[in-house]
C-alpha atoms as a PDB file:
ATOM      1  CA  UNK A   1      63.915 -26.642   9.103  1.00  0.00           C
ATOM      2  CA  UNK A   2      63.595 -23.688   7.143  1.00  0.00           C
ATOM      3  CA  UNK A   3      61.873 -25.761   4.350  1.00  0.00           C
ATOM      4  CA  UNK A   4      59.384 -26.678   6.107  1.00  0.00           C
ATOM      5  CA  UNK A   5      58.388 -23.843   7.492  1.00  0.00           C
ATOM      6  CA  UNK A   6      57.696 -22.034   4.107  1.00  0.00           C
ATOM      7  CA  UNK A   7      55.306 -24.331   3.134  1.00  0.00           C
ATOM      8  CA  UNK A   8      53.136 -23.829   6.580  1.00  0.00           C
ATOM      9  CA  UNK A   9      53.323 -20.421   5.984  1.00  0.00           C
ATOM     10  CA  UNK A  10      51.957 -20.150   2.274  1.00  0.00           C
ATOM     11  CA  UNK A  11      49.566 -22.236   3.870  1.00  0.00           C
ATOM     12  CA  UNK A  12      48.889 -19.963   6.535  1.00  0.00           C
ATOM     13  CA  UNK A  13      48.653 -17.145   3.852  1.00  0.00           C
ATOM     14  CA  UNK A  14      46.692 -18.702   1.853  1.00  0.00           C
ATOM     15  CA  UNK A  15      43.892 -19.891   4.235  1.00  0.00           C
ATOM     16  CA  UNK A  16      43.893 -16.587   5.688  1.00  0.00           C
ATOM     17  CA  UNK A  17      43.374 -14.761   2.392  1.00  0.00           C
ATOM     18  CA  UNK A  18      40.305 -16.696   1.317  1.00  0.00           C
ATOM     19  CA  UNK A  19      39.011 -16.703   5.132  1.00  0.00           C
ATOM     20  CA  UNK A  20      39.244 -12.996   4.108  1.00  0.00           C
ATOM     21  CA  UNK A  21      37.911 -12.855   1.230  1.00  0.00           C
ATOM     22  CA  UNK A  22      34.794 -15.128   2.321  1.00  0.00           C
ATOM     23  CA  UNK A  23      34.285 -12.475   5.786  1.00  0.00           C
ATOM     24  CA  UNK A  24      34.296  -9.651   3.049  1.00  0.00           C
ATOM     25  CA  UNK A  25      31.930 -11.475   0.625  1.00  0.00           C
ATOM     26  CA  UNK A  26      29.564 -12.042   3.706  1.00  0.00           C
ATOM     27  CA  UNK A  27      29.443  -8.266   4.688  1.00  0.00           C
ATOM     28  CA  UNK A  28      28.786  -7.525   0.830  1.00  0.00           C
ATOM     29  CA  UNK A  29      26.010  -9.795   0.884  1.00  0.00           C
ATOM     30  CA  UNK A  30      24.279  -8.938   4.002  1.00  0.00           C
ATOM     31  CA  UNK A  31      24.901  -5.350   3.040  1.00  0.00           C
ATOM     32  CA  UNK A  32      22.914  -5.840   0.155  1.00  0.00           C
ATOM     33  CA  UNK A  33      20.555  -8.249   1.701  1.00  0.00           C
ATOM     34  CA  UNK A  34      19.327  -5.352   4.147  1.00  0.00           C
ATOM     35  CA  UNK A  35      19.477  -3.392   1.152  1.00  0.00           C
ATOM     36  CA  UNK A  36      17.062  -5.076  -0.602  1.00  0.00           C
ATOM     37  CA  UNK A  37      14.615  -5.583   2.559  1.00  0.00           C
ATOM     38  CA  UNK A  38      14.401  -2.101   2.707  1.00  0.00           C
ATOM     39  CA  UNK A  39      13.580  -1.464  -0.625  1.00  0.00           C
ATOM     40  CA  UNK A  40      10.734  -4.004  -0.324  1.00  0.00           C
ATOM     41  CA  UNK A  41       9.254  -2.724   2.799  1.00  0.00           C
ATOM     42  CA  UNK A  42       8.957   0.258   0.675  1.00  0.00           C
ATOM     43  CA  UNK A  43       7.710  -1.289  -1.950  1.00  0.00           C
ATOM     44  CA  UNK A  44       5.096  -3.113  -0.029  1.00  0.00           C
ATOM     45  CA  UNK A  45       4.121   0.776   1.292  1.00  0.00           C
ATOM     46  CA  UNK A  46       3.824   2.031  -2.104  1.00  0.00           C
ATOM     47  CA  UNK A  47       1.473  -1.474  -3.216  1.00  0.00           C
ATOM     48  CA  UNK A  48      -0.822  -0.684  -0.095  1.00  0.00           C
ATOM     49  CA  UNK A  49      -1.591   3.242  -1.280  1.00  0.00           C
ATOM     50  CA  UNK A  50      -1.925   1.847  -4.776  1.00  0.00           C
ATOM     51  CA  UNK A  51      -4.619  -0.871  -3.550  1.00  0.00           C
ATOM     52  CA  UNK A  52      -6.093   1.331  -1.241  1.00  0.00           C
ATOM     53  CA  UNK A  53      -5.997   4.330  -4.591  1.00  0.00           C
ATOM     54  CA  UNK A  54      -8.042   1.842  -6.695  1.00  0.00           C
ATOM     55  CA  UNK A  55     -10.590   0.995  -3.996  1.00  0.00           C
ATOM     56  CA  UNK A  56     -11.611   4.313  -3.620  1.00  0.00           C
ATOM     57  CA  UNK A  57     -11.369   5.515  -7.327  1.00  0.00           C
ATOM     58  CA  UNK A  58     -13.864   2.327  -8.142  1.00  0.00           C
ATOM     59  CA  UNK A  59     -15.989   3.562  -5.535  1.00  0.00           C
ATOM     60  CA  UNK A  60     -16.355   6.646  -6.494  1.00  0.00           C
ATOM     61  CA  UNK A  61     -17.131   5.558 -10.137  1.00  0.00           C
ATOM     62  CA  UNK A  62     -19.584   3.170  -8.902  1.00  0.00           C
ATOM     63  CA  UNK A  63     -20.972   6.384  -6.724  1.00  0.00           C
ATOM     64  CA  UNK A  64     -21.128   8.573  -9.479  1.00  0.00           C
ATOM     65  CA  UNK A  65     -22.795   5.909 -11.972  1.00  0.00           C
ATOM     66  CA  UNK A  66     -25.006   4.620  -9.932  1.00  0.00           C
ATOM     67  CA  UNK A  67     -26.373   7.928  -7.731  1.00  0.00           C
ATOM     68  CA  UNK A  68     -24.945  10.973  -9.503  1.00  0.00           C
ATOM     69  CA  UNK A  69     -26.397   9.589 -13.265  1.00  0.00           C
ATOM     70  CA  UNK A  70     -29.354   7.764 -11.788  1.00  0.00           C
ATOM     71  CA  UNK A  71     -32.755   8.857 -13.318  1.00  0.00           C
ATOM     72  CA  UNK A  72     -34.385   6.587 -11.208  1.00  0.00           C
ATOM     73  CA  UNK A  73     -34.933   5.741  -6.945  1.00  0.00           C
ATOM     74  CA  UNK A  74     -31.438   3.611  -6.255  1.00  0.00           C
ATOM     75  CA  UNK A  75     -32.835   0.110  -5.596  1.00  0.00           C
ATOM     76  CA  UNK A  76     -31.763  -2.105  -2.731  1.00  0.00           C
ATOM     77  CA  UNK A  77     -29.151  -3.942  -4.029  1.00  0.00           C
ATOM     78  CA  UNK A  78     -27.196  -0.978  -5.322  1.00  0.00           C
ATOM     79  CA  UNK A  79     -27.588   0.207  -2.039  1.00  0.00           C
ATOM     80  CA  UNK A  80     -26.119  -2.889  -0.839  1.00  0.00           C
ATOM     81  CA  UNK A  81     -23.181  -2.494  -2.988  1.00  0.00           C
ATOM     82  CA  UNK A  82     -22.205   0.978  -2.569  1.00  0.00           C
ATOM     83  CA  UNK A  83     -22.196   0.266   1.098  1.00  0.00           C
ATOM     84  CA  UNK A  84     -20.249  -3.289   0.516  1.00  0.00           C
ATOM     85  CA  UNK A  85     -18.287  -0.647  -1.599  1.00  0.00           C
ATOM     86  CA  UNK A  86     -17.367   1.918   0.998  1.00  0.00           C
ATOM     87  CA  UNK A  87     -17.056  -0.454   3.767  1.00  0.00           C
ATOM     88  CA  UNK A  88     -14.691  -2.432   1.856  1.00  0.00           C
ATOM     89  CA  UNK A  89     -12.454   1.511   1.994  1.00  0.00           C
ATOM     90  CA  UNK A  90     -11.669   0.494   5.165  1.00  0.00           C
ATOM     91  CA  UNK A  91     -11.684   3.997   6.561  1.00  0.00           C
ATOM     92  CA  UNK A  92     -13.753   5.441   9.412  1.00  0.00           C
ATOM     93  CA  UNK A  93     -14.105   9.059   7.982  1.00  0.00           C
ATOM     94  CA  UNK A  94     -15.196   8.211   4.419  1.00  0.00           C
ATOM     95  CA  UNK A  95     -17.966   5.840   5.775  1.00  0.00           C
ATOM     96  CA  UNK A  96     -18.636   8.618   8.283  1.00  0.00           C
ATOM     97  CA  UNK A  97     -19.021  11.113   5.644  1.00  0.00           C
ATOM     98  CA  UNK A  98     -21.131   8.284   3.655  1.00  0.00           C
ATOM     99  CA  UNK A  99     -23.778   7.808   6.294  1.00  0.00           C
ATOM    100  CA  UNK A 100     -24.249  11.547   6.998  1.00  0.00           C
ATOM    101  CA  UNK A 101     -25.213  11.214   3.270  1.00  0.00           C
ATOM    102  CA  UNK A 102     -27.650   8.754   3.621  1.00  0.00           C
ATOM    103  CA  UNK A 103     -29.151   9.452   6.415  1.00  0.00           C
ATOM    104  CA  UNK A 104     -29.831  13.227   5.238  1.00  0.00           C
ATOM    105  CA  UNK A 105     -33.649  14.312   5.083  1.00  0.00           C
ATOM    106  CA  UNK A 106     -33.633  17.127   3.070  1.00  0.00           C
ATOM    107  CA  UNK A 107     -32.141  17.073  -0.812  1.00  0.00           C
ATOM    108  CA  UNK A 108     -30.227  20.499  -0.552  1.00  0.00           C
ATOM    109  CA  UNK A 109     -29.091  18.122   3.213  1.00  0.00           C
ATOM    110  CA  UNK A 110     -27.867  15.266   0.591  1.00  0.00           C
ATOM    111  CA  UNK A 111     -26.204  17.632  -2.138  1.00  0.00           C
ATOM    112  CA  UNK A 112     -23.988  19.049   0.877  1.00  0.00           C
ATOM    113  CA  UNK A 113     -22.878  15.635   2.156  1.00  0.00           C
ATOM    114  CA  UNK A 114     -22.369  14.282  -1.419  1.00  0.00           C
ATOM    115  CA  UNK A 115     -20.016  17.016  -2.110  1.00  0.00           C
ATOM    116  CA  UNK A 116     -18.219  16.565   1.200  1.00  0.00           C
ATOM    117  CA  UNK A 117     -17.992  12.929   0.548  1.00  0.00           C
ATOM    118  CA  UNK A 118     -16.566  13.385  -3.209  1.00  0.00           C
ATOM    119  CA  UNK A 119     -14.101  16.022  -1.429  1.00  0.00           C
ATOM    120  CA  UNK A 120     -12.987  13.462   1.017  1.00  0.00           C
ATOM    121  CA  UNK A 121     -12.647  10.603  -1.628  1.00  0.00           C
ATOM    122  CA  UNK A 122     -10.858  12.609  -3.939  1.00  0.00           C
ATOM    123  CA  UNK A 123      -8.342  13.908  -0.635  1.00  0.00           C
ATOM    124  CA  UNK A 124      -7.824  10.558   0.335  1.00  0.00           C
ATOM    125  CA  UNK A 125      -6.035   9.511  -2.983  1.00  0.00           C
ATOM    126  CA  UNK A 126      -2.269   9.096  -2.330  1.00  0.00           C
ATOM    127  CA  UNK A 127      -0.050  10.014  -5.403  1.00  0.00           C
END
């Protein structure tokens, strides 16, 4: 009787230690797994200023190149694409600021609101 009960309980021990191991290896893993989802979510946040960085920095060169140097009367369809351009920014002060520029009267009117509106692009950059 007493052999087989040694037997059982190696058995016992055995299947207990890798039941064990295996709950350990699972709390690792989802340990980690949360882990990692954090450090993606924060990832993602970091992607989105990036994205939303470069949207405004080619707007602003596009501003600059195609107002600030421009010898000549902006024609339509650079007007069309600086204001694809700054609606694409997707933010409701910058195109606020960018209308009060083009709908000034006066030019010492426009030179205000095209300073505000390069102060606002440039404060809107995320480093």
């Amino acid at each position: 009787m007493n052999d087989q009960n040694k037997p059982v309980s190696l058995l016992n021990i055995i299947c207990f230690a890798v039941i064990l191991i295996l709950l350990i290896s699972n709390v690792f893993f989802i340990v980690k797994y949360f882990g990692l989802e954090k450090e993606l979510s924060q990832t993602k946040i970091v992607l989105e200023a990036q994205k939303a960085n470069q949207k405004i920095l080619d707007f602003t060169k596009l501003f600059i190149r195609e107002v600030l140097k421009a010898d000549t009367e902006i024609d339509f369809d650079t007007r069309l694409k600086l204001e694809t351009s700054v609606r694409d920014l997707d933010d409701k002060n910058i195109l606020s600021q960018w209308q009060k520029f083009t709908d000034s009267k006066e030019e010492v009117e426009a030179q205000l609101e095209v300073k505000n509106l390069l102060e606002m692009l440039v404060g809107k950059i995320k480093i």
